[in-house]
Protein backbone atom coordinates (compact mmCIF):
# COMPACT_ATOMS: atom_id res chain seq x y z
CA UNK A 1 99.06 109.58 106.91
CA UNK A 2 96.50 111.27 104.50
CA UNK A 3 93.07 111.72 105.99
CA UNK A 4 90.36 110.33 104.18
CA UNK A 5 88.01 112.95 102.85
CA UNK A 6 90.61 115.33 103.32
CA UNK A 7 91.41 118.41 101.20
CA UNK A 8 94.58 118.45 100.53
CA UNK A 9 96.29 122.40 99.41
CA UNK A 10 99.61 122.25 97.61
CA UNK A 11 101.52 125.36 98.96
CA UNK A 12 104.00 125.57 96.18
CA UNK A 13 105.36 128.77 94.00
CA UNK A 14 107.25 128.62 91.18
CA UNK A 15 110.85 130.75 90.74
CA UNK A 16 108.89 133.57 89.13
CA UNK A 17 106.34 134.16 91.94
CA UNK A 18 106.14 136.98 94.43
CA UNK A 19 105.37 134.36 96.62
CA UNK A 20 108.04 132.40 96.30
CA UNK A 21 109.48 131.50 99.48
CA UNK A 22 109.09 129.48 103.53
CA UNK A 23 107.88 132.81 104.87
CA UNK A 24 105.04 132.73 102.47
CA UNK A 25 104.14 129.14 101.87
CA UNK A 26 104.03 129.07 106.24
CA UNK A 27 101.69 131.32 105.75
CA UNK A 28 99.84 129.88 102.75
CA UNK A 29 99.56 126.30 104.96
CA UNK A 30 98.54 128.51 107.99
CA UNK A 31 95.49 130.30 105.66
CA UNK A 32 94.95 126.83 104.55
CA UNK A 33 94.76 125.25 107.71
CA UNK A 34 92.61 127.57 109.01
CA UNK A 35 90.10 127.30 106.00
CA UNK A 36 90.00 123.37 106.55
CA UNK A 37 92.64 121.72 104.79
CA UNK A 38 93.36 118.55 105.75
CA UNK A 39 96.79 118.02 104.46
CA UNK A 40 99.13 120.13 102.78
CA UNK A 41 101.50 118.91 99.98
CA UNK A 42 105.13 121.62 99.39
CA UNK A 43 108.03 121.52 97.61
CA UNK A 44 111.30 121.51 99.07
CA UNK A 45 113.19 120.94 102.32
CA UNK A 46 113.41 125.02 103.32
CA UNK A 47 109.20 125.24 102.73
CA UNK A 48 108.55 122.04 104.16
CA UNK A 49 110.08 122.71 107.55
CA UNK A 50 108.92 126.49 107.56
CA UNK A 51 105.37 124.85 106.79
CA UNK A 52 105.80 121.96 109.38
CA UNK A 53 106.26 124.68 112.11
CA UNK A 54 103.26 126.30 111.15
CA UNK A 55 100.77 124.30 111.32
CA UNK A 56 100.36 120.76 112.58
CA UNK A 57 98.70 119.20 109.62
CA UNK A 58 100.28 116.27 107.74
CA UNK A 59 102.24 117.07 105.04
CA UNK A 60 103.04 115.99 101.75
CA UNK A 61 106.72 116.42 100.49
CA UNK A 62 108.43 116.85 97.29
CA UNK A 63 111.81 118.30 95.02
CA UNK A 64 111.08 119.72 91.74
CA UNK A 65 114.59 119.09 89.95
CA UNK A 66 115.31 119.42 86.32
CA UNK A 67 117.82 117.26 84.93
CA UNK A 68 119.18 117.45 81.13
CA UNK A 69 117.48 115.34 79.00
CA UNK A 70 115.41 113.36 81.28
CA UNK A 71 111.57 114.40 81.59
CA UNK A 72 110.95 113.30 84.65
CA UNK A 73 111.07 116.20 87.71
CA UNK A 74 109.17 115.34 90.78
CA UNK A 75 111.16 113.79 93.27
CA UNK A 76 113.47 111.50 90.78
CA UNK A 77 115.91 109.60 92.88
CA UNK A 78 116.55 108.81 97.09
CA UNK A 79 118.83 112.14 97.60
CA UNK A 80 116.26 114.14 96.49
CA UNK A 81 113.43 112.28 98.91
CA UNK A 82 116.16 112.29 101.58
CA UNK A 83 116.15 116.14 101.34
CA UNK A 84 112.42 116.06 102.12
CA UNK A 85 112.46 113.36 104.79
CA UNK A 86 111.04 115.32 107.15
CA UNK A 87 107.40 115.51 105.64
CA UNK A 88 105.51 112.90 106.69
CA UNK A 89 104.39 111.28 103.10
CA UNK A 90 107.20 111.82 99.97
CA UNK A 91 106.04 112.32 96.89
CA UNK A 92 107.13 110.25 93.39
CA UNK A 93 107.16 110.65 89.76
CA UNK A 94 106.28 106.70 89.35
CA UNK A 95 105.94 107.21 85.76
CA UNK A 96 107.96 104.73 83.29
CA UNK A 97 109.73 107.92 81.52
CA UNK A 98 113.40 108.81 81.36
CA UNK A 99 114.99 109.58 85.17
CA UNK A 100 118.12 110.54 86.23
CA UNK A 101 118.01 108.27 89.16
CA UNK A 102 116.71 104.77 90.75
CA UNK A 103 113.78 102.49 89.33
CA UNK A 104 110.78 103.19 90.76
CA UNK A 105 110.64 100.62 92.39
CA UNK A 106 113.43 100.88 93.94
CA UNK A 107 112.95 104.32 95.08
CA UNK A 108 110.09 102.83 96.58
CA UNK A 109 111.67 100.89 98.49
CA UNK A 110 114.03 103.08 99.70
CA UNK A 111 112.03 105.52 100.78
CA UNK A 112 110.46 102.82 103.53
CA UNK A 113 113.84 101.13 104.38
CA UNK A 114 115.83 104.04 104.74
CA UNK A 115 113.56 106.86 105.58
CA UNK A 116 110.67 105.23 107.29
CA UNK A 117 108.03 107.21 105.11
CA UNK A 118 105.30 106.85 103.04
CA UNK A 119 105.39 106.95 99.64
CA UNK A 120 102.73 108.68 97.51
CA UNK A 121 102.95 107.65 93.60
CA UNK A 122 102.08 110.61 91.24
CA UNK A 123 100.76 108.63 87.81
CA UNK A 124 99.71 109.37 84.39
CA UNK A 125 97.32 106.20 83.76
CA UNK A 126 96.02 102.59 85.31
CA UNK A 127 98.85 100.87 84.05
CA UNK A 128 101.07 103.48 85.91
CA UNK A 129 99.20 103.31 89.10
CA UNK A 130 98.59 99.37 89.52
CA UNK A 131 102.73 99.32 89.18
CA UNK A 132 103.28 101.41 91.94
CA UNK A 133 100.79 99.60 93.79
CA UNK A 134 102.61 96.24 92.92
CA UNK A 135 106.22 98.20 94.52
CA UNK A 136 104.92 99.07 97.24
CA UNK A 137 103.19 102.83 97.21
CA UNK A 138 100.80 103.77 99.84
CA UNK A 139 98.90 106.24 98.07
CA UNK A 140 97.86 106.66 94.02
CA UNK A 141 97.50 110.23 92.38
CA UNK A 142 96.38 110.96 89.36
CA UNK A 143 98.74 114.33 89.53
CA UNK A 144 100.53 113.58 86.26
CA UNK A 145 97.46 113.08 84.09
CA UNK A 146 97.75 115.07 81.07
CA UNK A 147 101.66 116.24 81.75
CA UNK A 148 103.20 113.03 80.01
CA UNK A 149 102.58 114.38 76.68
CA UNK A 150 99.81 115.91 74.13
CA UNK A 151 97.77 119.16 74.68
CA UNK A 152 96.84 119.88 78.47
CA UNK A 153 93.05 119.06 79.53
CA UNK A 154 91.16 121.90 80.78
CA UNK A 155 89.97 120.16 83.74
CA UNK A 156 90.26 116.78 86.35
CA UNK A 157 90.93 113.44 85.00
CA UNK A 158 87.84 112.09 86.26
CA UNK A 159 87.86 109.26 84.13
CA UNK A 160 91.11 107.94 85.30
CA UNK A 161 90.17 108.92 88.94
CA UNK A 162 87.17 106.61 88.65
CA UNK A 163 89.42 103.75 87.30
CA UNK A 164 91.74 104.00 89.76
CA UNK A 165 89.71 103.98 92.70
CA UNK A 166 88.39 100.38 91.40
CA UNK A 167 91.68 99.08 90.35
CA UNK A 168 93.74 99.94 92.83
CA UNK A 169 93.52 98.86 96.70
CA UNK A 170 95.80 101.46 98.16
CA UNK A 171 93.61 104.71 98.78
CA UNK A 172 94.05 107.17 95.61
CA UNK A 173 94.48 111.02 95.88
CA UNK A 174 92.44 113.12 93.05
CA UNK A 175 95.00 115.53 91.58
CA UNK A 176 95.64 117.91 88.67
CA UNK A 177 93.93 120.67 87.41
CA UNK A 178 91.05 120.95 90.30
CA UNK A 179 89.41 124.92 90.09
CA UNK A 180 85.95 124.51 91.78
CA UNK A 181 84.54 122.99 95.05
CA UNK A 182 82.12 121.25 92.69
CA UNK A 183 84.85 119.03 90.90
CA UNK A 184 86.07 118.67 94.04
CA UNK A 185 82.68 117.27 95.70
CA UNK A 186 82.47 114.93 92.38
CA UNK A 187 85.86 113.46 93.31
CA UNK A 188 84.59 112.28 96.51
CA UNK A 189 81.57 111.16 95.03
CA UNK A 190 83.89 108.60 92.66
CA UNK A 191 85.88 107.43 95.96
CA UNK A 192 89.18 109.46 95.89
CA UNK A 193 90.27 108.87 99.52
CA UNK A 194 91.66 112.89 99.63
CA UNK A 195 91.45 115.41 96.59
CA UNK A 196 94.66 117.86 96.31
CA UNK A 197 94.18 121.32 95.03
CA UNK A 198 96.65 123.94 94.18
CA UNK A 199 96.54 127.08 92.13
CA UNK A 200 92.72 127.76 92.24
CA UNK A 201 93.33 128.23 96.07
CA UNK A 202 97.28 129.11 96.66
CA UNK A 203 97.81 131.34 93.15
CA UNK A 204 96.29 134.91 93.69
CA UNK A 205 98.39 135.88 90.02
CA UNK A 206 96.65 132.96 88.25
CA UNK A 207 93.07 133.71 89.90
CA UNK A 208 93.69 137.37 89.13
CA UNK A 209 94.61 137.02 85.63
CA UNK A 210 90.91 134.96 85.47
CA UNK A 211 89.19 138.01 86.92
CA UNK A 212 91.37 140.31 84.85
CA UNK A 213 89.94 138.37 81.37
CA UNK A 214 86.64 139.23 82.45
CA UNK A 215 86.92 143.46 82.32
CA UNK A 216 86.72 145.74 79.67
CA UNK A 217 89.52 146.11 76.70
């Protein structure tokens, strides 16, 4: 279960980061925790269980898998939710696009039959969102905004936040691309049900390179 009006941190690190590792997302959840989080959201089975004995704060599970040829990379099929069964909501590309694995909404289904969780649905658009409704989600994200294709926004989806929250009847997570408390508060002023931010709290390289543009040549 996601808290409502909870802050969600995603504790992940990508191959290339020093902090790549359980020891050091435990101890990004733990930081987290302590700060307020309400939730945390991590990638992989090795994190999640390092995380889920540090701290006792729902979390949020995923697998970041690349397969050949097919875009989609967040949690794409039942073995790869089965590896991260133990978190207590999984996770779900529940985008129409190319996967190497089951329908969504069979995933979906799945994921409650076999594993007993709750499913969040990471989306791109309405259209997106109201389908994973239909299948059965528990939660709506608006992670994926702006990572199906075209140039990156600089900033929250807010528009698509906004029409989610009145389309949609299952509670929707604000996602993707969240760098201030302020775009955090307007979230929760549209009526996301928990906002999830990652980098601008669990990247120190990232946040350092933003201080680093700021000195002298």
């Amino acid at each position: 279960m996601i808290p409502r009006g909870a802050l969600v941190v995603s504790c992940q690190a990508r191959g290339d980061n020093p902090l790549r590792g359980p020891a050091f997302m435990a101890a990004m959840a733990r930081a987290a925790a302590q700060g307020g989080a309400g939730a945390i959201r991590a990638e992989g089975a090795d994190d999640i269980a390092a995380i889920r004995a540090a701290v006792a704060l729902p979390v949020i599970g995923l697998v970041k898998r690349d397969d050949a040829g097919f875009p989609v990379y967040i949690t794409p099929d039942f073995a790869a939710a089965r590896a991260v069964a133990a978190a207590d909501v999984i996770a779900i590309d529940a985008t129409p696009r190319p996967r190497h694995g089951e329908d969504v909404a069979v995933l979906i289904r799945r994921i409650h039959a076999e594993l007993g969780r709750l499913v969040l649905a990471d989306v791109a658009s309405v259209e997106e969102g109201l389908a994973a409704e239909a299948w059965g989600a528990d939660y709506v994200a608006s992670t994926l905004s702006g990572y199906t294709g075209g140039p990156v926004p600089e900033g929250p989806d807010f528009e698509l936040l906004a029409a989610l929250v009145v389309r949609c009847r299952v509670p929707v997570v604000a996602e993707g691309r969240f760098g201030t408390p302020a775009e955090v508060a307007r979230a929760f002023a549209l009526g996301a049900h928990a906002v999830c931010v990652g980098g601008a709290i669990t990247d120190p390289r990232a946040i350092t390179r933003r201080f680093a543009a700021a000195t002298p040549p």
